[in-house]
Protein backbone atom coordinates (compact mmCIF):
# COMPACT_ATOMS: atom_id res chain seq x y z
CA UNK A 1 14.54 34.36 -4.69
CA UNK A 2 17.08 34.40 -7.15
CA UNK A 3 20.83 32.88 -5.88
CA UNK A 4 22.93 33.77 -9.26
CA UNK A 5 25.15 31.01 -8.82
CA UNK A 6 26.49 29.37 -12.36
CA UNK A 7 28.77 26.37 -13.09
CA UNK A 8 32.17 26.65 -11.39
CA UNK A 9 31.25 28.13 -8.67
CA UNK A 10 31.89 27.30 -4.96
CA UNK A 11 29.92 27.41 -2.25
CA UNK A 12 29.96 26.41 1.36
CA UNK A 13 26.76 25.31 2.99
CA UNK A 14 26.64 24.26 6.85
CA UNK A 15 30.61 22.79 7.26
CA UNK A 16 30.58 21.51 3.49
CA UNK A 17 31.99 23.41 0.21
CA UNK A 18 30.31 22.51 -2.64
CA UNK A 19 31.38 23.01 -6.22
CA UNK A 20 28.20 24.02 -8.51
CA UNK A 21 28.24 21.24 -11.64
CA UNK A 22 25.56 22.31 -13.27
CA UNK A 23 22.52 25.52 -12.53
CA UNK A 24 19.52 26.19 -15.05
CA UNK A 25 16.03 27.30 -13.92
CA UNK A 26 15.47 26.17 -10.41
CA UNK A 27 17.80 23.31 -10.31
CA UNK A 28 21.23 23.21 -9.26
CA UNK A 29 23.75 19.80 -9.60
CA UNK A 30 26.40 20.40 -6.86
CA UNK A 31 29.62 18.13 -6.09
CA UNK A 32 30.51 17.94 -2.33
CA UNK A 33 34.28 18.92 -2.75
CA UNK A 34 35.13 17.66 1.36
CA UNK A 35 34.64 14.37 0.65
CA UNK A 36 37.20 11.63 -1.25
CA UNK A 37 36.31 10.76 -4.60
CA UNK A 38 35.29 6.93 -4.50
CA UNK A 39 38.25 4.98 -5.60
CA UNK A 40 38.48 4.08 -9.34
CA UNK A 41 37.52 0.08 -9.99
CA UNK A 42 39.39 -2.61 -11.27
CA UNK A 43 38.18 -3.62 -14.87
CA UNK A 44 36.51 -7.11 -14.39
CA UNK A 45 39.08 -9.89 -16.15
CA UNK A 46 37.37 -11.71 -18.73
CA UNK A 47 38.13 -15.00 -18.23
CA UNK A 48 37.03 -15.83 -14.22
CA UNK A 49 36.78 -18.66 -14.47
CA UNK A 50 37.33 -21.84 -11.88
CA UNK A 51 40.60 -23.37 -14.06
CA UNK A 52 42.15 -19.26 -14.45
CA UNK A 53 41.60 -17.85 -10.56
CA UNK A 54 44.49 -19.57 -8.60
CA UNK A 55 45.35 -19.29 -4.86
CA UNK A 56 48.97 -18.78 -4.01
CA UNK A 57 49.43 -22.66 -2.99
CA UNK A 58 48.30 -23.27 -6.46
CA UNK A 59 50.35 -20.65 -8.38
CA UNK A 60 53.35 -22.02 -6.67
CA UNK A 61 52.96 -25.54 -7.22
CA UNK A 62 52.75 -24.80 -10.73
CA UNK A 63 55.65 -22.29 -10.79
CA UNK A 64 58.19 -24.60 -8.85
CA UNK A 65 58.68 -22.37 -6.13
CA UNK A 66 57.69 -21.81 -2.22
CA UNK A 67 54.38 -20.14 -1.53
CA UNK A 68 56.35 -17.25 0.61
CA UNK A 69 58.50 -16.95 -2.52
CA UNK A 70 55.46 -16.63 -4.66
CA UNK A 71 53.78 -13.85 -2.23
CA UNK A 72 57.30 -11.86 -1.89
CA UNK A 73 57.03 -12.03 -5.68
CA UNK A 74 53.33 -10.81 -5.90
CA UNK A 75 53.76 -7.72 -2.94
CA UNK A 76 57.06 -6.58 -5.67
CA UNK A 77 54.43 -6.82 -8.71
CA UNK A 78 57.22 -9.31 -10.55
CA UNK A 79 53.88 -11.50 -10.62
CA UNK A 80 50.85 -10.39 -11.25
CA UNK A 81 47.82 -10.52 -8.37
CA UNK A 82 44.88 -9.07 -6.70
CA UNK A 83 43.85 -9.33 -2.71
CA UNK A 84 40.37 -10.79 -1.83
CA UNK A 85 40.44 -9.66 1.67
CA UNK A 86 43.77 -11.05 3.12
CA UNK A 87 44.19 -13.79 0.72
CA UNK A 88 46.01 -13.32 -2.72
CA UNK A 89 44.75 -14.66 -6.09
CA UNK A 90 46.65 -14.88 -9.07
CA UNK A 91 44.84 -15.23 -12.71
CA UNK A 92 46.45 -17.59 -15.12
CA UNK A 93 45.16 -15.25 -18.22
CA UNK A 94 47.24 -12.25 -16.28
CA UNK A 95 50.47 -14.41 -16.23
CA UNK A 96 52.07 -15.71 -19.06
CA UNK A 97 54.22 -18.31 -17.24
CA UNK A 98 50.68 -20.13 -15.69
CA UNK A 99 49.18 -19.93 -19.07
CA UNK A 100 48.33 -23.52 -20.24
CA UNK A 101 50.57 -24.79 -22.93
């Protein structure tokens, strides 16, 4: 039995809509269209090293100020940082002022 569905179209099977990708022959590619798209990943940094992945104690030993001072900084973006969990970590290669020199 023939459905006559092409690409583009929309269908809704059970409680899901489903967009049709891709139909030739017998096989059908379908997208659920319900569901949230997985959330786009970081790019890896290059350098992950030990010496270039700092914790917030570190950073701000190095910078000269308080840690709160450094996270305030980190939350506004005026540093650059990534949460692992609850914890922040700053990369020296992301940073120009931790850079060694």
């Amino acid at each position: 039995m023939a459905i006559g569905l092409k690409s583009g179209d929309v269908v809704t099977l059970g409680n899901a809509r489903w967009a049709v990708i891709s139909a030739d022959g017998g096989r059908m590619e379908l997208l659920r269209l319900n569901e949230a798209a997985p959330p786009p990943q970081d790019p890896q940094p290059a350098e992950t090293g030990p010496g270039n992945v700092l914790t917030v104690e570190q950073a701000a030993q190095e910078l000269g100020v308080h840690p709160k001072t450094l996270r305030e900084y980190l939350a506004t973006g005026q540093v650059k940082g990534r949460k692992v969990g609850t914890k922040w970590r700053i990369l020296r290669s992301e940073n120009p002022l931790l850079q060694a020199g």
